[in-house]
N, C-alpha and C. Protein backbone atom coordinates (compact mmCIF):
# COMPACT_ATOMS: atom_id res chain seq x y z
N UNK A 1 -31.23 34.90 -18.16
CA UNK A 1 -30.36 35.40 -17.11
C UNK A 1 -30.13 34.32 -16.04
N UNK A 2 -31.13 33.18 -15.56
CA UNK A 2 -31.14 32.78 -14.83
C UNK A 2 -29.98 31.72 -14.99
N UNK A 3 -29.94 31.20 -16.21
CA UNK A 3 -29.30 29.96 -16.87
C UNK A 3 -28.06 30.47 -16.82
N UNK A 4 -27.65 31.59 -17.26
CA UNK A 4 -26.85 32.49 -16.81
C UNK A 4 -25.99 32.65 -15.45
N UNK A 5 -26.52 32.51 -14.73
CA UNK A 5 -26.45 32.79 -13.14
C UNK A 5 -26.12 31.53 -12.24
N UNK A 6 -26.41 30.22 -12.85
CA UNK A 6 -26.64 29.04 -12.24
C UNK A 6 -25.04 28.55 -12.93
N UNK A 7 -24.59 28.73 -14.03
CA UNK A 7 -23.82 28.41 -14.48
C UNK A 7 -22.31 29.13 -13.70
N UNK A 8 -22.25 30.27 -13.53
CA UNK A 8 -21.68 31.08 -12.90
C UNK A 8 -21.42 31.15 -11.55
N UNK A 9 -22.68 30.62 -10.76
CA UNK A 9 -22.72 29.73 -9.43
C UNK A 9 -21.34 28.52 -9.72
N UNK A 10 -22.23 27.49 -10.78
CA UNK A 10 -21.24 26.56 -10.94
C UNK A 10 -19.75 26.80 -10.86
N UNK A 11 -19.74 27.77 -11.79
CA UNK A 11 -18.06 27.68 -12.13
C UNK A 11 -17.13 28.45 -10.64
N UNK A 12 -17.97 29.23 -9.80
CA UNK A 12 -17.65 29.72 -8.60
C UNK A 12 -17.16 28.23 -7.57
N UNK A 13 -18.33 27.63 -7.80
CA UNK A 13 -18.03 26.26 -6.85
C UNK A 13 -17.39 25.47 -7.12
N UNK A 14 -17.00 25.60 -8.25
CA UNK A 14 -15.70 24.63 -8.54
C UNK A 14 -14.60 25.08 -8.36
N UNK A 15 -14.43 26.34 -8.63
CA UNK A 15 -13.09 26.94 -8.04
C UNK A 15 -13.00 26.85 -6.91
N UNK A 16 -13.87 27.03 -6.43
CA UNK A 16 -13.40 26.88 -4.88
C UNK A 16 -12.87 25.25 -4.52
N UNK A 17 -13.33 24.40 -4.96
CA UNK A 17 -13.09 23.16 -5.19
C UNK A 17 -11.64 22.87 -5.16
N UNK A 18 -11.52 23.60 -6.68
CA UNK A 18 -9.98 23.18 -7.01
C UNK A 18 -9.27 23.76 -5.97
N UNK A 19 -9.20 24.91 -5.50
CA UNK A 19 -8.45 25.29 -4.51
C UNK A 19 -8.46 24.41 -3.21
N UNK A 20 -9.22 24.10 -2.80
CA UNK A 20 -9.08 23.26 -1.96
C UNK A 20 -8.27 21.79 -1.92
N UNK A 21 -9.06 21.13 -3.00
CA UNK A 21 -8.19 20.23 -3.74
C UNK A 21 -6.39 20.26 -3.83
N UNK A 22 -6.06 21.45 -3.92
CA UNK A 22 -4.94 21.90 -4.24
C UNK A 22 -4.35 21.80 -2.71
N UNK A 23 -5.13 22.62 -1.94
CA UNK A 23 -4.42 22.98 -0.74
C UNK A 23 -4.11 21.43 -0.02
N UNK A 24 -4.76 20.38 -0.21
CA UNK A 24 -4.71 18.94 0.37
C UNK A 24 -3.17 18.62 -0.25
N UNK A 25 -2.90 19.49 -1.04
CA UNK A 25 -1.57 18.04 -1.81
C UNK A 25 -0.69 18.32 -0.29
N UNK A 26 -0.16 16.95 -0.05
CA UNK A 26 1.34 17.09 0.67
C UNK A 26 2.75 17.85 0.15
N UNK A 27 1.96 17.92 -0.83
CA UNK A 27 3.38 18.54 -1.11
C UNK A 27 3.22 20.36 -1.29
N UNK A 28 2.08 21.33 -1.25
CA UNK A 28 1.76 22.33 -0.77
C UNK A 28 2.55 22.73 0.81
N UNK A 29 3.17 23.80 0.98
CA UNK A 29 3.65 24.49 2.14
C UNK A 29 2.16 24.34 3.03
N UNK A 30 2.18 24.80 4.64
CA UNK A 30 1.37 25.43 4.83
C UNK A 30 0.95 26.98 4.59
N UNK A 31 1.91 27.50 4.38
CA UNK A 31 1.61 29.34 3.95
C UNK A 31 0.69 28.88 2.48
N UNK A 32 0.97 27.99 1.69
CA UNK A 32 -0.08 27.90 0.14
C UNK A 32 -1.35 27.82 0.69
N UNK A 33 -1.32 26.30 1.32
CA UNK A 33 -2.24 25.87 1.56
C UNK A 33 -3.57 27.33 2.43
N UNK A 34 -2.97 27.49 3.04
CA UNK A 34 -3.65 28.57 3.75
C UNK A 34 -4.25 29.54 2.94
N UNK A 35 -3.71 30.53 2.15
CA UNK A 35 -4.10 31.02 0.98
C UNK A 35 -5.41 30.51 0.40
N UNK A 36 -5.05 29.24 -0.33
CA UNK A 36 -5.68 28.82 -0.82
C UNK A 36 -7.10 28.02 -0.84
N UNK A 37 -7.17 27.82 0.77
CA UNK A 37 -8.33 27.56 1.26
C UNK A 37 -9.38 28.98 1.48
N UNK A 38 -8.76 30.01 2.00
CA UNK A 38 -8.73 31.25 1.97
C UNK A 38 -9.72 31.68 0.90
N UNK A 39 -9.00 31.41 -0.32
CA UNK A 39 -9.31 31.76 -1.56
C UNK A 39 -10.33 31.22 -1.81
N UNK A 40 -10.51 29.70 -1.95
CA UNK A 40 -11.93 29.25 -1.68
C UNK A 40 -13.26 29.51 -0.43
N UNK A 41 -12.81 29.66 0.29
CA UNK A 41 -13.73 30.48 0.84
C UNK A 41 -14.27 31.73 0.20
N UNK A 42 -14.12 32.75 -0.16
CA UNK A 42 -14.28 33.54 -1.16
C UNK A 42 -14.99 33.13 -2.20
N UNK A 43 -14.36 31.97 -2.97
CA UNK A 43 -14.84 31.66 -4.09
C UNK A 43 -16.67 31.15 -3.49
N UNK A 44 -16.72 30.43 -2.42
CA UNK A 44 -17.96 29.92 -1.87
C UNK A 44 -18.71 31.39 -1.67
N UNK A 45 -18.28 32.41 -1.00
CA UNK A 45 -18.87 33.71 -0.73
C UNK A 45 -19.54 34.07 -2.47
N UNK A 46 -18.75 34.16 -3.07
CA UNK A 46 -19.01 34.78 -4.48
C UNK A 46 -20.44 34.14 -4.89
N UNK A 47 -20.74 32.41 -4.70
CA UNK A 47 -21.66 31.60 -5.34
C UNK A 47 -22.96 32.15 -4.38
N UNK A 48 -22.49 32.28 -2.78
CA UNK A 48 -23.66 32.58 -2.31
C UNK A 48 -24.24 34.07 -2.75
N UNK A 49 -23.37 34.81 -3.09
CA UNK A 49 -23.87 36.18 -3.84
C UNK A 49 -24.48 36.18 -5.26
N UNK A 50 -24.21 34.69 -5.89
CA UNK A 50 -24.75 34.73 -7.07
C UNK A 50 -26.11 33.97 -6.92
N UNK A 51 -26.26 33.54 -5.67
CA UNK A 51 -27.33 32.70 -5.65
C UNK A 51 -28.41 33.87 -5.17
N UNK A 52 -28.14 34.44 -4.30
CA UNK A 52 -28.71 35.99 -4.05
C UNK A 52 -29.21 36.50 -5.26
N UNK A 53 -28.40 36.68 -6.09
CA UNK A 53 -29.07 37.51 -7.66
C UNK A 53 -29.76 36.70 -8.14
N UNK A 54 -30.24 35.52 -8.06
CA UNK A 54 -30.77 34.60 -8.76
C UNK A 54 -32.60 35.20 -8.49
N UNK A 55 -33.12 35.85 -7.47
CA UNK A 55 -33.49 36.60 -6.90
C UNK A 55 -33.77 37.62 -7.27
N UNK A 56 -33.28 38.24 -7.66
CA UNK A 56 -33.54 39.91 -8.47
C UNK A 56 -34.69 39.38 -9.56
N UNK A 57 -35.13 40.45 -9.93
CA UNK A 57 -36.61 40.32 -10.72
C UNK A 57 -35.76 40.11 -12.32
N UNK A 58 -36.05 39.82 -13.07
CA UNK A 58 -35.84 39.53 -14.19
C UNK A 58 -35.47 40.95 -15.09
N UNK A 59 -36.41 42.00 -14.79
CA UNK A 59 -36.51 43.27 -15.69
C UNK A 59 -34.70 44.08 -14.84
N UNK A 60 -34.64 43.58 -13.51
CA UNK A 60 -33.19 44.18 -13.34
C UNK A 60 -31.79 44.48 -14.12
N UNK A 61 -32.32 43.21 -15.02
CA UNK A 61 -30.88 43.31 -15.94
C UNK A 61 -31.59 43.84 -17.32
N UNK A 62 -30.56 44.76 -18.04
CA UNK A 62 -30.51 45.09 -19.16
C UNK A 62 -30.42 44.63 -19.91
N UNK A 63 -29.44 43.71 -20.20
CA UNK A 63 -29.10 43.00 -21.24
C UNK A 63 -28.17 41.99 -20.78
N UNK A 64 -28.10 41.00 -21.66
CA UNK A 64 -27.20 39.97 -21.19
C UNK A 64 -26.26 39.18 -22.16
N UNK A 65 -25.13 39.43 -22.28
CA UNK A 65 -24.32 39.15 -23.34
C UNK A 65 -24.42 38.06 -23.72
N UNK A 66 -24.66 37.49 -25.27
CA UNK A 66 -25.02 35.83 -25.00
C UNK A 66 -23.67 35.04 -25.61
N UNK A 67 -22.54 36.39 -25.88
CA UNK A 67 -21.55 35.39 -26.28
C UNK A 67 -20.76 34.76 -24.76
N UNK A 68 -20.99 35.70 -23.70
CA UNK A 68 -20.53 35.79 -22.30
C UNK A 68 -20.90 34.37 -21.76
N UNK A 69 -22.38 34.13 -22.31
CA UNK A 69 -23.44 32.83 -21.78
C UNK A 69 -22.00 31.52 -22.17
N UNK A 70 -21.85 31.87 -23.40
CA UNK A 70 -20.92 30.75 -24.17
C UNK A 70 -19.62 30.58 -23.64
N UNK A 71 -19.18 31.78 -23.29
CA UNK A 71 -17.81 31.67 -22.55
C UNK A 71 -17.86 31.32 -21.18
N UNK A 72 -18.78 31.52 -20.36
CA UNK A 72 -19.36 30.48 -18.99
C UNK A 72 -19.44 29.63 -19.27
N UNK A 73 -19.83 28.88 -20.34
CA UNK A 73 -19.67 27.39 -20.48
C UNK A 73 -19.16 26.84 -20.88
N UNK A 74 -18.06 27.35 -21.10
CA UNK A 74 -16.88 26.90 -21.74
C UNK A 74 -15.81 26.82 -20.61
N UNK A 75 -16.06 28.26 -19.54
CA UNK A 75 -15.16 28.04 -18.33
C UNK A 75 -15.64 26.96 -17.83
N UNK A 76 -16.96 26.83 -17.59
CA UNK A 76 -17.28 25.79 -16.39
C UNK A 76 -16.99 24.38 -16.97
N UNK A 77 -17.04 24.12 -18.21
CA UNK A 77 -16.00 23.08 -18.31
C UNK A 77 -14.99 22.94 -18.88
N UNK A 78 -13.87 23.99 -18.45
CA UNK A 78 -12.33 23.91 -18.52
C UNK A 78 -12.21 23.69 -16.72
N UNK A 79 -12.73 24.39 -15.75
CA UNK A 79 -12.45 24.18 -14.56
C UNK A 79 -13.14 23.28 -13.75
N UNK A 80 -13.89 22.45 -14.08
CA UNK A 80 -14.09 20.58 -14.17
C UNK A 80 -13.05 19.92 -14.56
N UNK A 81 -12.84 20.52 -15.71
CA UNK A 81 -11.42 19.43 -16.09
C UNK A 81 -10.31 19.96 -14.96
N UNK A 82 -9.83 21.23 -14.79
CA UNK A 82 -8.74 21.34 -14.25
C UNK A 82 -9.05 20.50 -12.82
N UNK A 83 -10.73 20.51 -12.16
CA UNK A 83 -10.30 19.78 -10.59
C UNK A 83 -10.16 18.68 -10.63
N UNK A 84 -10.59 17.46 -11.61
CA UNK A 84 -10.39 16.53 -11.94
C UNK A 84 -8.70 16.18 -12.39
N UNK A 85 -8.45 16.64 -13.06
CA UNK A 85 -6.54 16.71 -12.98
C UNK A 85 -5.92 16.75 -11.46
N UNK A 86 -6.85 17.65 -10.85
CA UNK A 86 -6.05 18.28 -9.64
C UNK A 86 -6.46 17.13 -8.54
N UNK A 87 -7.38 16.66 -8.65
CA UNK A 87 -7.25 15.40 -7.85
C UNK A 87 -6.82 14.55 -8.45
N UNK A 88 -6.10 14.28 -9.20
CA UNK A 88 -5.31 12.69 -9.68
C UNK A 88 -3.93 12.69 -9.43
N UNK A 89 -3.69 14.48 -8.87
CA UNK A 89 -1.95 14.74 -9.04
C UNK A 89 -1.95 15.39 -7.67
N UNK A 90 -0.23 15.37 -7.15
CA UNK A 90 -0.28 15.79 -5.77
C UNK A 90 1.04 17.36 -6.44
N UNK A 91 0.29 18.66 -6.17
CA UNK A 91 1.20 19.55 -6.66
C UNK A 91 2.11 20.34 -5.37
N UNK A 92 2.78 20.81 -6.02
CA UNK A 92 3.86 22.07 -5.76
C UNK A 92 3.19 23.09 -5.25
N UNK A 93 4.16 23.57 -4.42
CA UNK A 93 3.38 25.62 -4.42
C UNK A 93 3.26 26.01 -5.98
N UNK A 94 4.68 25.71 -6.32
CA UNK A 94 4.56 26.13 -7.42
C UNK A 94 3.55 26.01 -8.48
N UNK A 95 3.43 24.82 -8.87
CA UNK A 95 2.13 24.67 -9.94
C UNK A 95 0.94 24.65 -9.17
N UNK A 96 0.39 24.64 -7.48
CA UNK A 96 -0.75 24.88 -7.55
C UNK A 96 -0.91 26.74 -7.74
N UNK A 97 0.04 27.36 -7.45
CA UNK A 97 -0.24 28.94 -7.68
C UNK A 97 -0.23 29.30 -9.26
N UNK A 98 0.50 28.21 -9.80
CA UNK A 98 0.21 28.63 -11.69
C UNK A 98 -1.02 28.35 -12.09
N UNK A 99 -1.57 27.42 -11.32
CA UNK A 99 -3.10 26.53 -11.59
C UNK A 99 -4.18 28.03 -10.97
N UNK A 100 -3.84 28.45 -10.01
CA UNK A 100 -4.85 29.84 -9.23
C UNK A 100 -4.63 30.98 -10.10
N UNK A 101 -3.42 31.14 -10.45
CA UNK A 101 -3.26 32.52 -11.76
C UNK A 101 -3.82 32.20 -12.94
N UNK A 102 -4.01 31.04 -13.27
CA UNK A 102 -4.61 30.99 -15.09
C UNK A 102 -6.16 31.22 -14.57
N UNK A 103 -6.42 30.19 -13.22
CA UNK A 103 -7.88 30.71 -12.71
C UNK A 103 -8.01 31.53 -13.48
N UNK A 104 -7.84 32.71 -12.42
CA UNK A 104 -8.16 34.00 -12.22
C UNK A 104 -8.01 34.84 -12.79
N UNK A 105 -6.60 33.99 -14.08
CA UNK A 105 -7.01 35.48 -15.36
C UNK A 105 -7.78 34.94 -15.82
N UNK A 106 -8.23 33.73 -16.42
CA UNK A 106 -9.36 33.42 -17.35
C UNK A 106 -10.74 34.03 -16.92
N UNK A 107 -10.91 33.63 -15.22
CA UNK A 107 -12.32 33.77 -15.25
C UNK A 107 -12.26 35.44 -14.90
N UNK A 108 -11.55 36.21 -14.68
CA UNK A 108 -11.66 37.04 -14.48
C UNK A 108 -12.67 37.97 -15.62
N UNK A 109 -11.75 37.44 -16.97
CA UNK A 109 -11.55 37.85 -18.20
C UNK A 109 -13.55 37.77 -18.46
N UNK A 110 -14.40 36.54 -17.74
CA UNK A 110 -15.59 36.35 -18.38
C UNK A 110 -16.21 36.46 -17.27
N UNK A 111 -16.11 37.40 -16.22
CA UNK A 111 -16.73 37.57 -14.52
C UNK A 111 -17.91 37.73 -14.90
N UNK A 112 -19.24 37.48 -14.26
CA UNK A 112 -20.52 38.24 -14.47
C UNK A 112 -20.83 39.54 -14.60
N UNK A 113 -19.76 40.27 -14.06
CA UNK A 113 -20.12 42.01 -13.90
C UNK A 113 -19.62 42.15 -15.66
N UNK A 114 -19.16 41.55 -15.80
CA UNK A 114 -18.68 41.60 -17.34
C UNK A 114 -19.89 40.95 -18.87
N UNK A 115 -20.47 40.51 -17.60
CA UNK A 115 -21.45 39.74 -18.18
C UNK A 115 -23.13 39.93 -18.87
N UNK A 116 -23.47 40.85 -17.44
CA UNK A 116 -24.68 41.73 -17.34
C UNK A 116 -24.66 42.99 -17.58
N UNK A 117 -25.78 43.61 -17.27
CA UNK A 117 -25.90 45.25 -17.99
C UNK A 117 -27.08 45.04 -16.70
N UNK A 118 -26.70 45.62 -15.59
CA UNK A 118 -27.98 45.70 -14.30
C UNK A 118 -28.12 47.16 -14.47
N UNK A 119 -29.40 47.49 -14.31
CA UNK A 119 -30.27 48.51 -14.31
C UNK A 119 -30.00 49.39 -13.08
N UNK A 120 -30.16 48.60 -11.57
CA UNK A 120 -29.66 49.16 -10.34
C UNK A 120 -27.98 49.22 -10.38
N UNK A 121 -27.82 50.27 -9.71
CA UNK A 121 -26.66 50.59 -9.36
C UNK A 121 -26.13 50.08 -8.45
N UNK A 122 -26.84 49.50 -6.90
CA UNK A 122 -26.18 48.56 -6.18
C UNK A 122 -25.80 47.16 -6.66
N UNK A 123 -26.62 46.46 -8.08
CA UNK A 123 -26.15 45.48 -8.21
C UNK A 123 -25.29 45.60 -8.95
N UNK A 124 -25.07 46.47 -9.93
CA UNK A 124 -23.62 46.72 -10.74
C UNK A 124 -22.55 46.44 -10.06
N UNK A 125 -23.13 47.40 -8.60
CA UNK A 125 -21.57 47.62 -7.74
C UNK A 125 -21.24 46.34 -7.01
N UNK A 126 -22.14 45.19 -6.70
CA UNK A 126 -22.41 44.15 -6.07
C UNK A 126 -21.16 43.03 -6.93
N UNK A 127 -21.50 43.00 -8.58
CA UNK A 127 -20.66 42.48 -9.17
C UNK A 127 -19.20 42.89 -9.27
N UNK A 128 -18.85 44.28 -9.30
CA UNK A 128 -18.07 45.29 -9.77
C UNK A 128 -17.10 44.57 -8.37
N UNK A 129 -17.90 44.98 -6.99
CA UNK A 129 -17.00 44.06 -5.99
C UNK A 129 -16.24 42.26 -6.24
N UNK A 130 -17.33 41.75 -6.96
CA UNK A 130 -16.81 40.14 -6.97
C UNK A 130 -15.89 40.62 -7.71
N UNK A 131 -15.48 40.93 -8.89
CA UNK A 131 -14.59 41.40 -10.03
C UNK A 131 -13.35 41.37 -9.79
N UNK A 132 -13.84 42.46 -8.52
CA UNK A 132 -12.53 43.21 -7.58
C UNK A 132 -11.28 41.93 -6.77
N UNK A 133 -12.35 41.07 -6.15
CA UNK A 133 -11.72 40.67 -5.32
C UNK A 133 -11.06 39.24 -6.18
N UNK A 134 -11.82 38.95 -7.33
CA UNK A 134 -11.10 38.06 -8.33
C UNK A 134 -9.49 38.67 -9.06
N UNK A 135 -9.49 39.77 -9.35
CA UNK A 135 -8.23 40.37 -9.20
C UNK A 135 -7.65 40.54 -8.18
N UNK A 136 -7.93 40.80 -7.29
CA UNK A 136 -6.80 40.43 -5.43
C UNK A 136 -6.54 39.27 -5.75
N UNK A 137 -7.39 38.17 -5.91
CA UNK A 137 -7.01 37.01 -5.84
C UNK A 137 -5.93 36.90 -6.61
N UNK A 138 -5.50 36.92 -8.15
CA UNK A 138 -4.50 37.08 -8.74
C UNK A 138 -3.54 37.69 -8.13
N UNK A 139 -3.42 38.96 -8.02
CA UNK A 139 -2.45 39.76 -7.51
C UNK A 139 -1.80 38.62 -6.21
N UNK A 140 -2.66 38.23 -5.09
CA UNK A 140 -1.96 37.95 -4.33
C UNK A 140 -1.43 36.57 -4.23
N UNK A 141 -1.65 35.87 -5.63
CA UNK A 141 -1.16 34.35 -5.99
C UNK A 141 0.13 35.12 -6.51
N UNK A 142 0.23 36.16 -7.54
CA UNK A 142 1.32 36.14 -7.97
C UNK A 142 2.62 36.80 -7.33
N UNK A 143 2.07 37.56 -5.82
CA UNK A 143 2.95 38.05 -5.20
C UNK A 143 3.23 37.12 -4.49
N UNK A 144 2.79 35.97 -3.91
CA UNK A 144 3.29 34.90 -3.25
C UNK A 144 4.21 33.83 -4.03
N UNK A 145 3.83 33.61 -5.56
CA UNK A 145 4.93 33.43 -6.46
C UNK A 145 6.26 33.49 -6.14
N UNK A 146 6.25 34.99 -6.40
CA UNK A 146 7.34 36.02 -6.47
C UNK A 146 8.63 35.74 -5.51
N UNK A 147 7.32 35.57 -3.94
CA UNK A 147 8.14 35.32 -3.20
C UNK A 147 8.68 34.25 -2.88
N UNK A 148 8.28 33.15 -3.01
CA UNK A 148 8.38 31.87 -3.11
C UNK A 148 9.53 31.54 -3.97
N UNK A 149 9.69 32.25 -5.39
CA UNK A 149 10.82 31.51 -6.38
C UNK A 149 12.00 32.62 -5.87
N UNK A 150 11.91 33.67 -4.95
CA UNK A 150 12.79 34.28 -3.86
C UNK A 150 13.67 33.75 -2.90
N UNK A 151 13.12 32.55 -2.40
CA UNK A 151 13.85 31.89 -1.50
C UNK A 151 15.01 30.85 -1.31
């Protein structure tokens, strides 16, 4: 679980990374940029909540998916590569909000609450929240999209 958890940290802190990364290009609005620092902040909130569970006793979790283990490590290095791209290139609103939507469906798709089987009910709900707000995050990249190819 733990190996688990550290990895998941990781891939939290890199997103937040890339977003940031992103929000530096000159060529980002300030309304992106803002967002998107935004968003990383969050993403930093999420790692300190995973660093929190790191913490929970071992017998807390039920079970732990180990194909889930594989697909964390597979995100955490697809989104290495993407911040590494993202600092070599100076983007768009546009492609940095296509770069925050593939985020956020991918990792959404392999979140930890998706990951674990917790025994307590506050930590279910603990993840069930990060989950949550990884879908806002989508939602509100793609409504800023929306509005953006609006103008």
């Amino acid at each position: 679980m733990k190996r688990h958890l550290n990895i998941c940290i990781k891939i939290e802190e890199t997103v937040g990374k890339i977003y940031r990364q992103l929000a530096k290009s000159p060529l980002v609005s300030a309304e992106v940029g803002r967002t998107l620092n935004e968003m990383a902040d969050d993403e930093d909130d999420h790692a300190s909540q995973l660093r929190f569970a790191l913490r929970f006793p071992d017998d807390s979790v039920v079970s732990s998916a180990r194909e889930m283990l594989q697909k964390a490590q597979e995100l955490l290095i697809q989104a290495e590569h993407i911040l590494k791209q993202a600092s070599k290139m100076e983007m768009t609103d546009q492609q940095a909000i296509e770069i925050g939507v593939k985020l956020e469906q991918n990792f959404c798709q392999a979140h930890i609450g998706n990951s674990f089987d917790f025994k307590d009910a506050q930590h279910r709900a603990m993840f069930a929240a990060m989950a949550l707000a990884d879908e806002e995050h989508c939602k509100r990249l793609l409504t800023l999209q929306k509005r953006l190819a609006n103008r």
